[in-house]
PDB file of N, CA and C in Angstrom:
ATOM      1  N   UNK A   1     -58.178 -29.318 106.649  1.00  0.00           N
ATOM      2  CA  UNK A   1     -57.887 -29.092 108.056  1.00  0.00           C
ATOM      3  C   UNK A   1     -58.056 -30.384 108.866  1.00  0.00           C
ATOM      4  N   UNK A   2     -59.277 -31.006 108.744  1.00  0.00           N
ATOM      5  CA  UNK A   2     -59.482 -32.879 109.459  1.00  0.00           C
ATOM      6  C   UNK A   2     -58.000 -33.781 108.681  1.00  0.00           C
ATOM      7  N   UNK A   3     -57.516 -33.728 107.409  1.00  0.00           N
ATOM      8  CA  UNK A   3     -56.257 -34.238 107.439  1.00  0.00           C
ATOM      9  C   UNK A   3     -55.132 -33.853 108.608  1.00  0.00           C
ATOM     10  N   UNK A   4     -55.054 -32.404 108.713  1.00  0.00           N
ATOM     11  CA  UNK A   4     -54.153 -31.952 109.567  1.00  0.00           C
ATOM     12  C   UNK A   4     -54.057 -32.087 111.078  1.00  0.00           C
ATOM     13  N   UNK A   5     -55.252 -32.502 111.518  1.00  0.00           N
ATOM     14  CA  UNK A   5     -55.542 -32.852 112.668  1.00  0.00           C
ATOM     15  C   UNK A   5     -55.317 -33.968 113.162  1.00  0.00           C
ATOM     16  N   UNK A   6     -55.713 -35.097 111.917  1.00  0.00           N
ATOM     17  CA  UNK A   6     -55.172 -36.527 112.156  1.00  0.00           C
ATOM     18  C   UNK A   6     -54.311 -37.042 112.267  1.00  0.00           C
ATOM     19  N   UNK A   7     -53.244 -35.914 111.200  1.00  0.00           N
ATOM     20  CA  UNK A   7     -51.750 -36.555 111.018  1.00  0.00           C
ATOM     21  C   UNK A   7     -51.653 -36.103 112.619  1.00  0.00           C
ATOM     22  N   UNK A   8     -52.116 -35.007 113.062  1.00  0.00           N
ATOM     23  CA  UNK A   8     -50.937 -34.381 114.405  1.00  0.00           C
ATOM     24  C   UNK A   8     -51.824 -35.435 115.451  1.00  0.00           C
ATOM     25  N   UNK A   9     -52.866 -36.037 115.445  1.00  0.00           N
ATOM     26  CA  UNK A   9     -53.330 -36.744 116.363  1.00  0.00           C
ATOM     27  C   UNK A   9     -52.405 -38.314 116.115  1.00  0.00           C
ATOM     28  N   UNK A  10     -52.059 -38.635 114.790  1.00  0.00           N
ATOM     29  CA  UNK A  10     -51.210 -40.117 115.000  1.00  0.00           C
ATOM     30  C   UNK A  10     -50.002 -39.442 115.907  1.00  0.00           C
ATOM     31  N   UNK A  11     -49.294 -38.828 115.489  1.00  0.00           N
ATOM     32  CA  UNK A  11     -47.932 -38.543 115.714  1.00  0.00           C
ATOM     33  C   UNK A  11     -47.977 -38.348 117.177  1.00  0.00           C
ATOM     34  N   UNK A  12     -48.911 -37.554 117.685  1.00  0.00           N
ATOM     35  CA  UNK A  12     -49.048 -37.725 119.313  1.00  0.00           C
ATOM     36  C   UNK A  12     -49.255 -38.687 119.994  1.00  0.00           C
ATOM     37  N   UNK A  13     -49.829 -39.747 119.124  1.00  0.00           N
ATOM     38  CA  UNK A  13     -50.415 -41.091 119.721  1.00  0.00           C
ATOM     39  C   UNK A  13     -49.214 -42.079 119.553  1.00  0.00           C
ATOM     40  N   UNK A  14     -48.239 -41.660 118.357  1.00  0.00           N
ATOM     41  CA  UNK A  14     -46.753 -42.536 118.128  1.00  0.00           C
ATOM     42  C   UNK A  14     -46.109 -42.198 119.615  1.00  0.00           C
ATOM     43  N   UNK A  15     -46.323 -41.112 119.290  1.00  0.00           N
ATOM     44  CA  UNK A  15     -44.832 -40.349 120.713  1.00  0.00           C
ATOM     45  C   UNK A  15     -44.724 -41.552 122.219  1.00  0.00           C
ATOM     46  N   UNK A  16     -46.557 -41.259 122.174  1.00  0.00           N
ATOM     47  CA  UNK A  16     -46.943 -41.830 123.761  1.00  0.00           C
ATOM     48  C   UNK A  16     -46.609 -43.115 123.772  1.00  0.00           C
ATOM     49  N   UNK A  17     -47.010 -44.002 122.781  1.00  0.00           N
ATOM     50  CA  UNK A  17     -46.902 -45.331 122.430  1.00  0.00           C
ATOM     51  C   UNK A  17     -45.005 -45.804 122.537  1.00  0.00           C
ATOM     52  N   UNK A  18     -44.075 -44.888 122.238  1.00  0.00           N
ATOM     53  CA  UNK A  18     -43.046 -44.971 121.752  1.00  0.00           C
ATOM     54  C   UNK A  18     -42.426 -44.671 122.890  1.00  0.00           C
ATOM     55  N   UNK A  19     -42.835 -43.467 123.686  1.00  0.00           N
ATOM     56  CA  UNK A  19     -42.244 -43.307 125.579  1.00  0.00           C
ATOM     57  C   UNK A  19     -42.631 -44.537 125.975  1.00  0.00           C
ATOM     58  N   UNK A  20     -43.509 -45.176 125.743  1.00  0.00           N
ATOM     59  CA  UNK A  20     -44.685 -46.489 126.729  1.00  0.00           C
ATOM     60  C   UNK A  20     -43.564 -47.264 126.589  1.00  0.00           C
ATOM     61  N   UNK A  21     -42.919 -47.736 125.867  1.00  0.00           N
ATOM     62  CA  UNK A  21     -42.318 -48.981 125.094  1.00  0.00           C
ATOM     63  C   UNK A  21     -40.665 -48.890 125.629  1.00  0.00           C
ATOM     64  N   UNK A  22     -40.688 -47.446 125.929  1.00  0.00           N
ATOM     65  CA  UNK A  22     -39.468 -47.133 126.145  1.00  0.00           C
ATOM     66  C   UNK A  22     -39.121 -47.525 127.760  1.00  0.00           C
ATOM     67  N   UNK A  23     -40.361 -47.090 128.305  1.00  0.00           N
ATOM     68  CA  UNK A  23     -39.998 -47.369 129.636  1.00  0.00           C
ATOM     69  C   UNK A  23     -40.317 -48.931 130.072  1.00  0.00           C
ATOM     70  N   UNK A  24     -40.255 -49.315 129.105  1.00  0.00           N
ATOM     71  CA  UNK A  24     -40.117 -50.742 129.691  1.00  0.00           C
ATOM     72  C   UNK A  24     -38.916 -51.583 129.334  1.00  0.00           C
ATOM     73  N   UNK A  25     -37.690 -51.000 128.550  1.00  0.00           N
ATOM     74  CA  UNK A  25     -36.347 -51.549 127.654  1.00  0.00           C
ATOM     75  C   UNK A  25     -35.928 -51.336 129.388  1.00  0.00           C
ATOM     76  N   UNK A  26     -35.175 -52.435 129.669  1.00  0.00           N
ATOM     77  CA  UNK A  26     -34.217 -53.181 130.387  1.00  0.00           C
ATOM     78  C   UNK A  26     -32.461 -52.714 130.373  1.00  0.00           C
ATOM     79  N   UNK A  27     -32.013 -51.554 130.463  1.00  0.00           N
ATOM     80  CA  UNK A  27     -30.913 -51.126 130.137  1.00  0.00           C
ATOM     81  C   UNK A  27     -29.518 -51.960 131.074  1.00  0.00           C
ATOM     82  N   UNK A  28     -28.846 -52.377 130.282  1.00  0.00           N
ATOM     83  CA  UNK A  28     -27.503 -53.117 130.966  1.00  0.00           C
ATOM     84  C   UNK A  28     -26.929 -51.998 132.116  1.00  0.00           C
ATOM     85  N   UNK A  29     -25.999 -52.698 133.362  1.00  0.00           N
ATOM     86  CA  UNK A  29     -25.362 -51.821 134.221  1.00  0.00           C
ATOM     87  C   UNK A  29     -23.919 -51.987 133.061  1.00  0.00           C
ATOM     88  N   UNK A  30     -23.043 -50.652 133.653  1.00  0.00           N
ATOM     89  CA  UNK A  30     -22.304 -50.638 132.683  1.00  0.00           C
ATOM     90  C   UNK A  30     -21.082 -51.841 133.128  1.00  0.00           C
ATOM     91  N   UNK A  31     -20.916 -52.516 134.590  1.00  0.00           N
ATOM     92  CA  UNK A  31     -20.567 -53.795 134.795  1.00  0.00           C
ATOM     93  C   UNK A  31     -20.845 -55.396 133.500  1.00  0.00           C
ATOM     94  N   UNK A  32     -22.149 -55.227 132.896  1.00  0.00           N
ATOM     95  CA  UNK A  32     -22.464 -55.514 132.463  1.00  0.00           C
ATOM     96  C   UNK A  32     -22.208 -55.322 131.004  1.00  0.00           C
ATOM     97  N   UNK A  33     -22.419 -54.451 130.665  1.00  0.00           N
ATOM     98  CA  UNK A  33     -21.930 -54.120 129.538  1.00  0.00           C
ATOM     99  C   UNK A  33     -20.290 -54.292 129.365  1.00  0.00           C
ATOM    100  N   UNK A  34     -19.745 -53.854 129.934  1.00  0.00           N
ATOM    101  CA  UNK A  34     -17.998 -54.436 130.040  1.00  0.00           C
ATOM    102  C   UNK A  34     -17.739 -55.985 129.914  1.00  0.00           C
ATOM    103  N   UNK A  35     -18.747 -56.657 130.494  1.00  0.00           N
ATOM    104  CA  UNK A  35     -18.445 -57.890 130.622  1.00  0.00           C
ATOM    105  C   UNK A  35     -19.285 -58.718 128.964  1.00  0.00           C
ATOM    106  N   UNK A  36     -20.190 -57.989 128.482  1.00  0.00           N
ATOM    107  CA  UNK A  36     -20.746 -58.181 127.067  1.00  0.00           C
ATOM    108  C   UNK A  36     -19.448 -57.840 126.199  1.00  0.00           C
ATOM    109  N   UNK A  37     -18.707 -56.884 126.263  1.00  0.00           N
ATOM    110  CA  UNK A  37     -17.779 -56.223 125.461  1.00  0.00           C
ATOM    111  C   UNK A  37     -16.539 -57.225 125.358  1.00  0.00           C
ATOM    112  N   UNK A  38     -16.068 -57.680 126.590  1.00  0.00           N
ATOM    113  CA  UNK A  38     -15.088 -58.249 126.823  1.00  0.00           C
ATOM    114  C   UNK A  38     -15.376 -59.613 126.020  1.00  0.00           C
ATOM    115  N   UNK A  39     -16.359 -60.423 125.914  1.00  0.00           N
ATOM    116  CA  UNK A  39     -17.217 -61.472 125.184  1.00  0.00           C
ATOM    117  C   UNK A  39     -16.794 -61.087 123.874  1.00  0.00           C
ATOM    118  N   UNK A  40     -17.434 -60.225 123.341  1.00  0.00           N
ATOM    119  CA  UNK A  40     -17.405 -59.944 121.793  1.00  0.00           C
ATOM    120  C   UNK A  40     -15.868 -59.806 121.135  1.00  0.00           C
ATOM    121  N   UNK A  41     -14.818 -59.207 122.355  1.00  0.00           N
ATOM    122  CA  UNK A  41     -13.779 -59.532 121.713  1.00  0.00           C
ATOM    123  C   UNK A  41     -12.892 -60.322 121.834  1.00  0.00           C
ATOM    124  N   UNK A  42     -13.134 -61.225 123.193  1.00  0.00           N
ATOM    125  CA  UNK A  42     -12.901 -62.323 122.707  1.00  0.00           C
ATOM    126  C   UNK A  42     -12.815 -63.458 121.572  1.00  0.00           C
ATOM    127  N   UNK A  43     -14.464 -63.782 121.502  1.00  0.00           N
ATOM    128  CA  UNK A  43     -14.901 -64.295 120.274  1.00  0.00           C
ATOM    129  C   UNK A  43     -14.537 -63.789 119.085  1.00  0.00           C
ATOM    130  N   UNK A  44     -14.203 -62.395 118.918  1.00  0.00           N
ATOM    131  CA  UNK A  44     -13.419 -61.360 117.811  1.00  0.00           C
ATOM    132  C   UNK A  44     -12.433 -62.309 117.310  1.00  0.00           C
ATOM    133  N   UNK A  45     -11.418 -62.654 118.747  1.00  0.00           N
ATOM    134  CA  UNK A  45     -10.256 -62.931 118.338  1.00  0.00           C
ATOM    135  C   UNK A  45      -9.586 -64.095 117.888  1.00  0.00           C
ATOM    136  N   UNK A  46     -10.597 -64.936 118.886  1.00  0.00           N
ATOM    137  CA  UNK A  46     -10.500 -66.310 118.849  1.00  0.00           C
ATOM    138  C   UNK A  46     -11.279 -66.604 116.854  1.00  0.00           C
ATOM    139  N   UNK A  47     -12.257 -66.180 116.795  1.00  0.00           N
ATOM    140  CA  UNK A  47     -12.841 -66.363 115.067  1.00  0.00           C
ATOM    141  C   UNK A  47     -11.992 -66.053 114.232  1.00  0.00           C
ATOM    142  N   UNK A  48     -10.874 -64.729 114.461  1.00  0.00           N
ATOM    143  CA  UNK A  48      -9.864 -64.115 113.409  1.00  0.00           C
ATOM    144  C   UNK A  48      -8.675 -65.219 113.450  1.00  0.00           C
ATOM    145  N   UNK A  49      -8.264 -65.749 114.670  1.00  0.00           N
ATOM    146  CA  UNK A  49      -7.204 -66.600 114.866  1.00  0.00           C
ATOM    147  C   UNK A  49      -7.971 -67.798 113.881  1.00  0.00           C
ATOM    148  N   UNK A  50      -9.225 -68.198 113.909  1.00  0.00           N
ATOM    149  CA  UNK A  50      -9.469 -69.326 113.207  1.00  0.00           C
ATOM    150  C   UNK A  50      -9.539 -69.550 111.676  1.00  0.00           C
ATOM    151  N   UNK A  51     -10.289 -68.680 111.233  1.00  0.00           N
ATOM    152  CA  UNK A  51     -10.652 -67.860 110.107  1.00  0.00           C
ATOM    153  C   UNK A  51      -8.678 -68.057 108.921  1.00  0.00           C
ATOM    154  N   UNK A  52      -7.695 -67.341 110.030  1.00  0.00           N
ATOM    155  CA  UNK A  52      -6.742 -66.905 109.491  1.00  0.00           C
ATOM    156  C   UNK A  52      -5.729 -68.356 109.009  1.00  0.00           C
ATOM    157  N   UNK A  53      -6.183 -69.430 110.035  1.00  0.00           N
ATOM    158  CA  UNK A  53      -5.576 -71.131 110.232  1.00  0.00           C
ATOM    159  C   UNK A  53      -6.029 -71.425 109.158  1.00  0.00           C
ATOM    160  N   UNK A  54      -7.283 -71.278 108.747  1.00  0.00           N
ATOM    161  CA  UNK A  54      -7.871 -72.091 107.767  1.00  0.00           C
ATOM    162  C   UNK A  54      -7.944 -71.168 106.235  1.00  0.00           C
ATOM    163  N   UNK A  55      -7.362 -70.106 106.426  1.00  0.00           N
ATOM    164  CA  UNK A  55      -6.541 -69.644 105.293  1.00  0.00           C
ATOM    165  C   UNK A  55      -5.690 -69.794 104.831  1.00  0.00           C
ATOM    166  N   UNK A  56      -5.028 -69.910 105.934  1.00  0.00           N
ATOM    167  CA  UNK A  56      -3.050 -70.347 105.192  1.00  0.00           C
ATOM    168  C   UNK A  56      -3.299 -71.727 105.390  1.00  0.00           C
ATOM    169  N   UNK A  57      -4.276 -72.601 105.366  1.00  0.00           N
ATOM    170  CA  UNK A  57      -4.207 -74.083 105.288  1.00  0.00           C
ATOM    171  C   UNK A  57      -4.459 -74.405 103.560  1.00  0.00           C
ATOM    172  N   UNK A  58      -5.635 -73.353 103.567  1.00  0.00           N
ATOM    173  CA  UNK A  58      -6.273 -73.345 102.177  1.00  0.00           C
ATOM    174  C   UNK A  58      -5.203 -72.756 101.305  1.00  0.00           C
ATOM    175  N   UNK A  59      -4.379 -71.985 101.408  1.00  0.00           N
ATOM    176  CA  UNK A  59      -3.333 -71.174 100.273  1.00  0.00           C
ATOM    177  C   UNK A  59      -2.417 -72.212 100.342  1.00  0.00           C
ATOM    178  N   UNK A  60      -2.313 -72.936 100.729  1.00  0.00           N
ATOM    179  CA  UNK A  60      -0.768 -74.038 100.847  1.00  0.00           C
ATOM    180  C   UNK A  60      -1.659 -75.160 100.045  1.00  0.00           C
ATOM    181  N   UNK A  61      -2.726 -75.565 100.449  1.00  0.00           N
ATOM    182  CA  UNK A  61      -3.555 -76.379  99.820  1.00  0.00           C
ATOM    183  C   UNK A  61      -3.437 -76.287  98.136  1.00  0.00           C
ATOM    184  N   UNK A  62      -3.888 -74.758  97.487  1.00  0.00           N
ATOM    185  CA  UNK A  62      -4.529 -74.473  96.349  1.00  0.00           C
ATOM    186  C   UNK A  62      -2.820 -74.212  95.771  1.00  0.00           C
ATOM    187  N   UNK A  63      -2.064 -73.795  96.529  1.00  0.00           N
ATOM    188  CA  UNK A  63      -0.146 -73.436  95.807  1.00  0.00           C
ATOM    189  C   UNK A  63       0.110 -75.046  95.616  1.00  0.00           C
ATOM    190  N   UNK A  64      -0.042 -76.190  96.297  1.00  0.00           N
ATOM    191  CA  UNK A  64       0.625 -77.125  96.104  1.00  0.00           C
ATOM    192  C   UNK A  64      -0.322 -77.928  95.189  1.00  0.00           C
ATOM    193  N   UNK A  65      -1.677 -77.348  94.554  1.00  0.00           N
ATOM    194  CA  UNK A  65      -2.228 -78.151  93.311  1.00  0.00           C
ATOM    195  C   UNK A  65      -1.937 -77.421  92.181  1.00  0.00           C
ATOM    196  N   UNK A  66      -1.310 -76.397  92.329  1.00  0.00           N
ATOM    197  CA  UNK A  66      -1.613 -75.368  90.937  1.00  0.00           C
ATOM    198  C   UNK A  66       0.228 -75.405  90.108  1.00  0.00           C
ATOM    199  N   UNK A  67       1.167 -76.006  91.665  1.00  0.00           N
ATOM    200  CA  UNK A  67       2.510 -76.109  91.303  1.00  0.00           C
ATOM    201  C   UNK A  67       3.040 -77.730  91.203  1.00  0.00           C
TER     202      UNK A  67
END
C-alpha cells in the first residue's frame, strides 16, 4: 500500500511540476507563426533549387567520366 501511495504521490507531483513549466512556454501569435512558416518554405525552396543544381552538375559530371 506505501508503494501505492508513492507512485500516486510522484505522479501528482509530475502533473504540478509539468502545469508549472507549462505556464511559463512563450506561445507564438499566429502573425508570427505565419511569418516562421513563410521562412521555412522559403528556405524549403531555395535548398531544393540548390540541392537539385548540384545534382544535375554531378550526373553530367559522373556521365561524361563513365562515357
Amino acid at each position: 500500500m506505501s508503494k501505492l501511495k508513492n507512485y500516486l504521490e510522484q505522479g501528482v507531483s509530475f502533473v504540478k511540476e509539468a502545469w508549472t513549466e507549462l505556464s511559463k512556454v512563450h506561445f507564438p501569435t499566429p502573425k508570427q507563426t505565419i511569418q516562421a512558416t513563410v521562412v521555412v518554405l522559403a528556405l524549403t525552396i531555395v535548398m531544393a533549387i540548390w540541392l537539385g543544381l548540384i545534382d544535375l552538375a554531378a550526373t553530367r559530371v559522373v556521365r561524361q567520366l563513365l562515357s
